[in-house]
Protein backbone atom coordinates (compact mmCIF):
# COMPACT_ATOMS: atom_id res chain seq x y z
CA UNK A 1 74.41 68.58 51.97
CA UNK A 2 73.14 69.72 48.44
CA UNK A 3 76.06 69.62 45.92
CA UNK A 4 73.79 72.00 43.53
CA UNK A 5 73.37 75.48 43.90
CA UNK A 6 70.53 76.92 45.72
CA UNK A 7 70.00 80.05 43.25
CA UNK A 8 67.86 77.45 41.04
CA UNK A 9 65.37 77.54 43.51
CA UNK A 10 65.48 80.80 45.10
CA UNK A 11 63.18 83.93 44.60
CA UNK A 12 64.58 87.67 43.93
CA UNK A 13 62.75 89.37 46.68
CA UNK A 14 63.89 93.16 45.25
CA UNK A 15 60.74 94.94 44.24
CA UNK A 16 62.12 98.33 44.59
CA UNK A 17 61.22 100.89 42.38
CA UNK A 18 64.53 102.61 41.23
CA UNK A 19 64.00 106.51 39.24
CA UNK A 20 67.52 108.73 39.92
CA UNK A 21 66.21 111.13 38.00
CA UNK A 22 62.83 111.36 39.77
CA UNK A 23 65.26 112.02 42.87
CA UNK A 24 67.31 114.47 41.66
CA UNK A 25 64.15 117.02 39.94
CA UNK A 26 62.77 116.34 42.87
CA UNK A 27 65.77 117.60 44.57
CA UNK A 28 65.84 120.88 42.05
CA UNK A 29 62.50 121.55 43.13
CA UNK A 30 62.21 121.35 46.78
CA UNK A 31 65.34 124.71 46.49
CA UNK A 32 62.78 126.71 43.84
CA UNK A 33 60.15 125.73 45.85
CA UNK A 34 61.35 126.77 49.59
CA UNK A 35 62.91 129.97 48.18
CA UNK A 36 59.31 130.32 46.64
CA UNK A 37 57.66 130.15 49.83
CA UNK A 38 59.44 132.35 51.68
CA UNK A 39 59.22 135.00 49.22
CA UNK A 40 55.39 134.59 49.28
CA UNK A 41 54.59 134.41 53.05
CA UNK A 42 56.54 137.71 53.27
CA UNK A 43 54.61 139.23 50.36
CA UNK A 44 51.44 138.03 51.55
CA UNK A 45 51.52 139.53 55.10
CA UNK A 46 53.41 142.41 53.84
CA UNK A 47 50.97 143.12 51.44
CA UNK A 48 48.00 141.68 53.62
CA UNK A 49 46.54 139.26 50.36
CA UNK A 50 45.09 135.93 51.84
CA UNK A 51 45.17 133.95 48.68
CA UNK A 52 48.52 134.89 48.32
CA UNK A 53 49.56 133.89 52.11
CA UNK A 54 47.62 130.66 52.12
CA UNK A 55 49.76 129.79 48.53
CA UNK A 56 53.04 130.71 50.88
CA UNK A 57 52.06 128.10 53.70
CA UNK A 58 50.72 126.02 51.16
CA UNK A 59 53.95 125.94 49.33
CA UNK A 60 55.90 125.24 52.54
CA UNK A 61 53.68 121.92 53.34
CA UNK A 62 54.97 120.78 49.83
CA UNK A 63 57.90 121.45 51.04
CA UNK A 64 58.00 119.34 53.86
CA UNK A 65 56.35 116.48 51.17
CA UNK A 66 59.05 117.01 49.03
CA UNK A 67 61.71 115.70 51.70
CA UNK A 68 59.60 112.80 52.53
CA UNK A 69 59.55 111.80 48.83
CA UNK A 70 63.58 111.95 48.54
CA UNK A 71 63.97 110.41 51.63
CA UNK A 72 61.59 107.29 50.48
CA UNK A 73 64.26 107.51 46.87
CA UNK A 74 67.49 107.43 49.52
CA UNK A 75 66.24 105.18 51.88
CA UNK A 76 64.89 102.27 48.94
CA UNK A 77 68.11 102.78 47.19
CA UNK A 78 70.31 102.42 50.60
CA UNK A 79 68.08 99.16 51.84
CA UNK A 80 67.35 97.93 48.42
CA UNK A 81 68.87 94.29 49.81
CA UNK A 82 68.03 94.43 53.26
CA UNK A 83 67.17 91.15 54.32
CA UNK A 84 64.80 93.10 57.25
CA UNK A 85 61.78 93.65 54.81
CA UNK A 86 60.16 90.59 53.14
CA UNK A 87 60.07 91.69 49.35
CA UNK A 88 62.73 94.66 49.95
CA UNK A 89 61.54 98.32 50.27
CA UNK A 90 58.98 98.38 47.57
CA UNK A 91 56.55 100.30 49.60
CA UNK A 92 58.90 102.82 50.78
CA UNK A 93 58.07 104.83 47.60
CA UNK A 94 53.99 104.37 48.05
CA UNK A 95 53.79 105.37 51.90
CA UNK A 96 55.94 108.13 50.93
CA UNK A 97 53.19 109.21 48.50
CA UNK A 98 50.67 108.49 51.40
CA UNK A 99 52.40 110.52 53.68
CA UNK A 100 52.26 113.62 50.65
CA UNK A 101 48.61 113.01 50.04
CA UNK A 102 47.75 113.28 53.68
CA UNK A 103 49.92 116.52 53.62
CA UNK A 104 47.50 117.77 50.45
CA UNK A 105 44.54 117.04 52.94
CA UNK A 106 46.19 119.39 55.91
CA UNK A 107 46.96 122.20 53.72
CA UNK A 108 43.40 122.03 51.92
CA UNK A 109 41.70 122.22 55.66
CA UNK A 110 44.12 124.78 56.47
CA UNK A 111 43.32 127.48 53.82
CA UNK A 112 39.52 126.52 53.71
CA UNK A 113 39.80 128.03 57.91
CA UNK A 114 42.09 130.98 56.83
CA UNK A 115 40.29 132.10 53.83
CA UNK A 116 36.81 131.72 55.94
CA UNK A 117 38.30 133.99 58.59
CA UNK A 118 39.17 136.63 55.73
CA UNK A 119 35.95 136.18 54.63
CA UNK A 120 34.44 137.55 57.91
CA UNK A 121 37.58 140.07 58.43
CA UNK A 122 38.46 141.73 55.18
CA UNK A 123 42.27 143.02 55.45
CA UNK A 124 44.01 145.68 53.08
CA UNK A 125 45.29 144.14 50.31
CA UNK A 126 48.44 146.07 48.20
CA UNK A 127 46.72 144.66 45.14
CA UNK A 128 50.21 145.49 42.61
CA UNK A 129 53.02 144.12 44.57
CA UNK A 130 50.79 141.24 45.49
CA UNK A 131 50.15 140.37 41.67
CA UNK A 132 53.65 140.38 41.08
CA UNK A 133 54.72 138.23 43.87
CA UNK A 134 51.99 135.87 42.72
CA UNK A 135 52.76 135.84 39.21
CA UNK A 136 56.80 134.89 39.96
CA UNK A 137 55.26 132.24 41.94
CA UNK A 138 53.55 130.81 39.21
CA UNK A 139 56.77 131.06 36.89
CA UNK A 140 58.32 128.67 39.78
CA UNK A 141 55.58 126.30 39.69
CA UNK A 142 55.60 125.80 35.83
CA UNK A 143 59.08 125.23 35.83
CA UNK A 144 58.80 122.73 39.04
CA UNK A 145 55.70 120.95 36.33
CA UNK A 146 58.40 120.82 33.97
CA UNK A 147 60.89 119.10 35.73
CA UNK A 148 58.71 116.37 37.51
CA UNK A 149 56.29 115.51 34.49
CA UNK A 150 58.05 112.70 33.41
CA UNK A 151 56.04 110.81 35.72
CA UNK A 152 52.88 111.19 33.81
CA UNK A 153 54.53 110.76 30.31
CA UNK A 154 57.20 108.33 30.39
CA UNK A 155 57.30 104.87 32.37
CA UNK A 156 60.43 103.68 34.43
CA UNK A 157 61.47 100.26 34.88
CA UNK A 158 62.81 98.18 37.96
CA UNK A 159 65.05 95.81 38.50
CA UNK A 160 62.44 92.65 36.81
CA UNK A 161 62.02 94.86 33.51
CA UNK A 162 58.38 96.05 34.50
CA UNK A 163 57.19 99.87 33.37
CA UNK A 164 55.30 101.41 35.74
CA UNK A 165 54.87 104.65 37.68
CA UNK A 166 56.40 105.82 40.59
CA UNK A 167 53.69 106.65 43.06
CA UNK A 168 56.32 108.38 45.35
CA UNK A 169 57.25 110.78 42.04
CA UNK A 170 53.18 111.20 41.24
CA UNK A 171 52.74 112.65 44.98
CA UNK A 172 55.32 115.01 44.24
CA UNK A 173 54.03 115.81 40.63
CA UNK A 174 50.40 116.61 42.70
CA UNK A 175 52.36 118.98 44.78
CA UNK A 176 53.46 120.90 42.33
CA UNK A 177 50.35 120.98 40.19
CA UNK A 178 48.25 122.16 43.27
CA UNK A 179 51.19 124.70 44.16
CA UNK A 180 50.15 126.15 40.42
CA UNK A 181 46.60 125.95 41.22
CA UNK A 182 46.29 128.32 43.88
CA UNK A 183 49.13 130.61 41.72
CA UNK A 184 46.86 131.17 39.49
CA UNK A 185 43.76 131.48 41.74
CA UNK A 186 45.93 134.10 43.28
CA UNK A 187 46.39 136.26 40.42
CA UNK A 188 42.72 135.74 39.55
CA UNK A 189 41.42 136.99 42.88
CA UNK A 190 44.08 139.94 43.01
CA UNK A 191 43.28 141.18 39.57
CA UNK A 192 39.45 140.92 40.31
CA UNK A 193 40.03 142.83 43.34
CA UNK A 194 42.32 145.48 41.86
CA UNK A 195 40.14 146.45 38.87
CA UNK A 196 36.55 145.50 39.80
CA UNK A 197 36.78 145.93 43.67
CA UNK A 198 35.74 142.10 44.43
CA UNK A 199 38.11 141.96 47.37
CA UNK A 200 35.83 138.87 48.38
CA UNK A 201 37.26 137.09 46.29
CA UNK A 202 40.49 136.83 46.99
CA UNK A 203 39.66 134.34 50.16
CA UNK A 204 36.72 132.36 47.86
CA UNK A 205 39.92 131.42 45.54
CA UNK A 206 41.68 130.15 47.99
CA UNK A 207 38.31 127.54 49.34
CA UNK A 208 38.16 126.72 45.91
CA UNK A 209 41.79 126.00 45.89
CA UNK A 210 41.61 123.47 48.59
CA UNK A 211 38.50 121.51 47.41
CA UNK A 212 40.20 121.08 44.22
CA UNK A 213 43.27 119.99 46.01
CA UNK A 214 41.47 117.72 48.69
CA UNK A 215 39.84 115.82 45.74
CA UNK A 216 43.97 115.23 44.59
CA UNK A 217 44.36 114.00 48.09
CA UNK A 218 41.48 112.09 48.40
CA UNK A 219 42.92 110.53 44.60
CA UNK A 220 46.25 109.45 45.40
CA UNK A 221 44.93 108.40 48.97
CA UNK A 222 42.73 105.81 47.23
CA UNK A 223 45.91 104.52 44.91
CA UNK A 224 48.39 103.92 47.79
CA UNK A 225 46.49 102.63 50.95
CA UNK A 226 45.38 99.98 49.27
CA UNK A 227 49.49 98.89 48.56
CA UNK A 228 49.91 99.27 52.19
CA UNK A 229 47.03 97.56 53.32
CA UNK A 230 47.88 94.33 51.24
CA UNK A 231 44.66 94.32 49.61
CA UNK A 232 43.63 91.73 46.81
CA UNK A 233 43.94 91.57 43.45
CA UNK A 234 40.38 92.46 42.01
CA UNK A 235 37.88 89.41 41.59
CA UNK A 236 38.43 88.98 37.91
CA UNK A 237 42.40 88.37 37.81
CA UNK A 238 41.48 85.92 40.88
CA UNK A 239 39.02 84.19 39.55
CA UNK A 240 41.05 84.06 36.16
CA UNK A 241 44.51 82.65 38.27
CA UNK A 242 41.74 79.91 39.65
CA UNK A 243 40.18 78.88 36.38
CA UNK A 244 43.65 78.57 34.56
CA UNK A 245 44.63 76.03 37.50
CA UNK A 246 40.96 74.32 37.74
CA UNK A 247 41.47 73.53 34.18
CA UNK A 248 44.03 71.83 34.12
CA UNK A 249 43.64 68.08 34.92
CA UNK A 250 41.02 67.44 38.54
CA UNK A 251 42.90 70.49 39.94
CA UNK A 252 41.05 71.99 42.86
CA UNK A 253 42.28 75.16 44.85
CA UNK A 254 41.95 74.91 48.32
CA UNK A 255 43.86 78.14 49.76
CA UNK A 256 44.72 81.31 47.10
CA UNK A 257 46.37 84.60 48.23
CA UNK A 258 47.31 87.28 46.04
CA UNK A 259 48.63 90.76 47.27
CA UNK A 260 50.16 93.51 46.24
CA UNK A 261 54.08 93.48 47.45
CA UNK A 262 55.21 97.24 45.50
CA UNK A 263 53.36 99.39 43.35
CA UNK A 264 52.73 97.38 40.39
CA UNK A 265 54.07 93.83 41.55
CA UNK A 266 51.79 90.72 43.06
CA UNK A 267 52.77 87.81 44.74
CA UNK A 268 50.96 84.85 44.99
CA UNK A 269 50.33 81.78 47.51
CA UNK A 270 48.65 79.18 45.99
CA UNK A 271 47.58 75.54 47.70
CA UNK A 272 45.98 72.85 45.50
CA UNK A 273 44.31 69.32 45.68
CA UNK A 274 44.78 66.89 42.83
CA UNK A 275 45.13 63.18 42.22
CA UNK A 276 47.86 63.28 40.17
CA UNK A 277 50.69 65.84 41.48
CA UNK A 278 53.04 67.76 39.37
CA UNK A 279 56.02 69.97 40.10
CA UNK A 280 55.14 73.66 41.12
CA UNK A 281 57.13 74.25 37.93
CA UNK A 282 54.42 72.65 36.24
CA UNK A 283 51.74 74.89 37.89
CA UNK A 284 53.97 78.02 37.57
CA UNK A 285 54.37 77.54 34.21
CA UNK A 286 50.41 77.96 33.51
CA UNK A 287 50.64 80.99 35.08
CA UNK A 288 53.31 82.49 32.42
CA UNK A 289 51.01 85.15 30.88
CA UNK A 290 49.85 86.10 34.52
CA UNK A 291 52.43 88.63 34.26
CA UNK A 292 51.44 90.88 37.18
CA UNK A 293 52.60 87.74 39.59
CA UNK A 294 56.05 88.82 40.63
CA UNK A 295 56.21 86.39 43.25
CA UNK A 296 54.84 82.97 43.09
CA UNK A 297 54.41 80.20 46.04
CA UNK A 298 52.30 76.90 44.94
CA UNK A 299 52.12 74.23 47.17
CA UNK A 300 50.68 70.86 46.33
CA UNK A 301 49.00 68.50 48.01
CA UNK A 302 48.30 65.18 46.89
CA UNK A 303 44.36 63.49 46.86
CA UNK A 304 44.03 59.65 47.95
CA UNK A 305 41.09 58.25 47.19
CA UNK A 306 37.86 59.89 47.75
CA UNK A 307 37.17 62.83 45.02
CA UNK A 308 38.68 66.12 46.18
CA UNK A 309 36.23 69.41 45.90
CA UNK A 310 36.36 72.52 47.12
């Protein structure tokens, strides 16, 4: 029986990324936003505008995002210490932004086949009521970018002291930037078509809407599958973590393994062949201004006799 304490020697597994006020803008912005889209797929049938519809339906798929972003916030706050996931929730946050950006990707194919139709089927378009629907939409949406920029201007901090941002919060930010997009492609295509007759338009604004907003989705796909997938850390840190531990006395790696575990944290297994052995404190310790390694495993193994090389 050890008379010490264990805490020494343990790891703090709690990578969760913690923003309560992320949550709660979030929260004032999924009510504008629903009450938003409802007033616009009305208006836009109503008042038979396509660009105007397709921003309705496109609002109500952010929608739908913007409860799978506070559930990810609730569900890493509830399990925060649930001994069921190996370094806590910290991905609960970044598939909840790759469940948003693969939303951004349905509602981009979505309008690109509804504004095509109204390409080929021109429908009467009440070109007044239609602006002004549009327009109060666009209000909504600057006041949504209001409330969720913090993401791309201040950096939040977790439960270790690292700044980083909250990919869960960015995906929701995205939202609400392409919700003002195709606002203001909207208003563009209804006041072309009111004063200079370019009713055409009005569906070409909306396929220009959802390339712009597939290349978002393509964007924050790229920044949270690789989280999921446990990819490496790029060559150079890897190569750096090896050299630091090479250089040091007749140190050879023979096994190194460094993933991502959240967002912005690492963790690291590390096996290594030398003739003369040291703690893993030792070994840890030249790691210090690795700072990205959250999570550190070294084992040691001990060389007798013949020389030890890769």
């Amino acid at each position: 029986m050890h008379i010490n304490t264990l805490n020494n020697w343990q790891h703090d597994h709690n990578f969760a990324v913690t923003h309560d006020k992320g949550e709660r803008r979030t929260k004032q912005v999924l009510v504008l936003t629903f009450f938003t889209m409802i007033v616009e797929i009305v208006a836009g049938i109503t008042f038979g505008s396509m660009a105007l519809l397709a921003d309705g339906w496109h609002m109500g798929t952010h929608v739908a995002a913007f409860m799978i972003t506070i559930f990810a916030y609730r569900y890493s706050r509830i399990h925060a210490n649930d001994q069921t996931f190996a370094f806590s929730t910290a991905k609960v946050g970044v598939l909840g932004g790759f469940a948003s950006s693969v939303a951004l990707a349905v509602v981009a194919l979505i309008m690109v086949i509804e504004s095509t139709q109204r390409l080929f089927e021109p429908h009467l378009i009440h070109f007044n009521e239609a602006i002004a629907v549009a327009s109060f939409g666009l209000l909504i949406n600057l006041i949504s970018v209001l409330l969720l920029k913090d993401h791309d201007h201040h950096d939040h901090h977790d439960d270790h002291g690292h700044h980083h941002h909250d990919q869960n919060l960015k995906a929701a930010y995205l939202h609400v930037l392409a919700d003002t997009l195709t606002s203001v492609l909207a208003i563009i295509a209804l006041l072309a078509g009111k004063y200079y007759a370019w009713n055409w338009l009005d569906p070409v604004m909306g396929i220009v809407g959802a390339i712009v907003i597939m290349r978002w989705s393509y964007s924050l796909l790229k920044e949270t599958s690789p989280v999921l997938l446990d990819e490496n850390i790029d060559e150079k840190y890897r190569q750096a973590v090896k050299t630091k531990i090479e250089n040091d006395s007749d140190n050879r790696i023979s096994d190194l393994h460094i993933w991502r575990i959240g967002p912005k944290h690492y963790a690291i297994i590390l096996s290594l062949v030398t003739h003369s052995p040291k703690p893993p404190e030792y070994y840890k310790e030249l790691l210090e201004d690795f700072n990205k390694l959250a999570h550190i495993t070294i084992e040691v193994n001990h060389c007798i006799g013949e020389p030890c090389t890769p």
